[in-house]
Protein backbone atom coordinates (compact mmCIF):
# COMPACT_ATOMS: atom_id res chain seq x y z
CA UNK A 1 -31.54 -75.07 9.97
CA UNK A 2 -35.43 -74.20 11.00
CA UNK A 3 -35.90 -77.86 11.01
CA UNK A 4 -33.68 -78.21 13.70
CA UNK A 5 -34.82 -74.92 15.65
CA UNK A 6 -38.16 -76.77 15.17
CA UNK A 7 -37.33 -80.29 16.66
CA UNK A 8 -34.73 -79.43 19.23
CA UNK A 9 -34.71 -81.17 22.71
CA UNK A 10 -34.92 -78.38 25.46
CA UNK A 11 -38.28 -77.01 24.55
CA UNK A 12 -40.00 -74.89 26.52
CA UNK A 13 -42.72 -77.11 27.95
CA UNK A 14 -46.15 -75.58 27.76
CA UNK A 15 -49.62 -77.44 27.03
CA UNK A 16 -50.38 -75.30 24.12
CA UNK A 17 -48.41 -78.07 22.28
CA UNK A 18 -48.42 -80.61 23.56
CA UNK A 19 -49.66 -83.97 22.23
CA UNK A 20 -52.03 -85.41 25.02
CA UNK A 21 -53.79 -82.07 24.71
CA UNK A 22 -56.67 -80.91 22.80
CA UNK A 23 -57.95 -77.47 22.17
CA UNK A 24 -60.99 -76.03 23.81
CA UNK A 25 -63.49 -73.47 21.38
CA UNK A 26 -62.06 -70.34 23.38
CA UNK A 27 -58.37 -70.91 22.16
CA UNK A 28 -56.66 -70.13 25.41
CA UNK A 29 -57.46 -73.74 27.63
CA UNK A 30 -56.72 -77.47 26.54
CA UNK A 31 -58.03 -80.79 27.60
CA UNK A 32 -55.15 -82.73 29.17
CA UNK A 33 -55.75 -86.76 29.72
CA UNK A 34 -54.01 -86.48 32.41
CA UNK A 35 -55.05 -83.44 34.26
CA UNK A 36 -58.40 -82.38 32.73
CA UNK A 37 -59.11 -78.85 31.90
CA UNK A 38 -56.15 -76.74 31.85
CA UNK A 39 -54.82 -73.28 30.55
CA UNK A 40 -52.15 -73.24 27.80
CA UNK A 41 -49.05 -71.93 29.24
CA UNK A 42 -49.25 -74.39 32.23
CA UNK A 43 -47.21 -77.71 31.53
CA UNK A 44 -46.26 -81.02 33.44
CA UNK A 45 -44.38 -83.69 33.72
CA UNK A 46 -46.24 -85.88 30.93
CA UNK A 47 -45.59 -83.41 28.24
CA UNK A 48 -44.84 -84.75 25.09
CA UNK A 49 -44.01 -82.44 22.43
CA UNK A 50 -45.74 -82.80 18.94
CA UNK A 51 -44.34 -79.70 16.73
CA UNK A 52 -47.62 -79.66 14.37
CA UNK A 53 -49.50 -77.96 17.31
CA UNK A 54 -46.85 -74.88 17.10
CA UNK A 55 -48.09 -71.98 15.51
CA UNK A 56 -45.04 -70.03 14.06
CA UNK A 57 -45.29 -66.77 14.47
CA UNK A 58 -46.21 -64.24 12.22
CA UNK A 59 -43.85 -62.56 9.02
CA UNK A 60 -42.38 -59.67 9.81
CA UNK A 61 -43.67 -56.56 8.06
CA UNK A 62 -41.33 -54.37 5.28
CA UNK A 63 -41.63 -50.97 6.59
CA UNK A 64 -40.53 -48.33 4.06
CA UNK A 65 -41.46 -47.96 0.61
CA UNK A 66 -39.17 -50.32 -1.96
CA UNK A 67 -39.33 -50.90 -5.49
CA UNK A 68 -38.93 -54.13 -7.89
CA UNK A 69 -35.27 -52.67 -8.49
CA UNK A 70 -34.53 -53.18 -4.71
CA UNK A 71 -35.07 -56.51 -4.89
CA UNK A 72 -33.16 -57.68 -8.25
CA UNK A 73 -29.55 -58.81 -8.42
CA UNK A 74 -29.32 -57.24 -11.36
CA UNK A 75 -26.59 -54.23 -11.35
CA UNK A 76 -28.30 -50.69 -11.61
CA UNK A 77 -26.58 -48.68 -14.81
């Protein structure tokens, strides 16, 4: 099912990922071959989306304080 969250059609374009682009040192601008130097959230019509260049985003932190026995299936006696 996060396959297909991954590789469905009506992504948000942005040039952050897409493939004509290439990263600049500072993280935040690309290289288009189309239209040079750009930032990351811009986009155009040429984008072609290539889902390596997605960074997922980060876990979710547990908040609270658990304990092995929260997390087996075994039944507590």
């Amino acid at each position: 099912m996060k396959l297909k969250k991954l590789l469905r059609k009506n992504i948000e374009p942005r040039c952050a990922y897409c493939a004509l682009g290439t990263p600049l040192a500072d993280g935040e601008r690309f290289t288009c071959r189309r239209r040079g130097v750009v930032d990351g959230a811009d986009h155009c019509r040429a984008f072609q989306y290539d889902p390596l260049r997605r960074t997922p985003p980060k876990p979710a932190v547990l908040r609270g304080h658990f304990t092995d026995a929260d997390f087996s299936l075994e039944d507590p006696k």
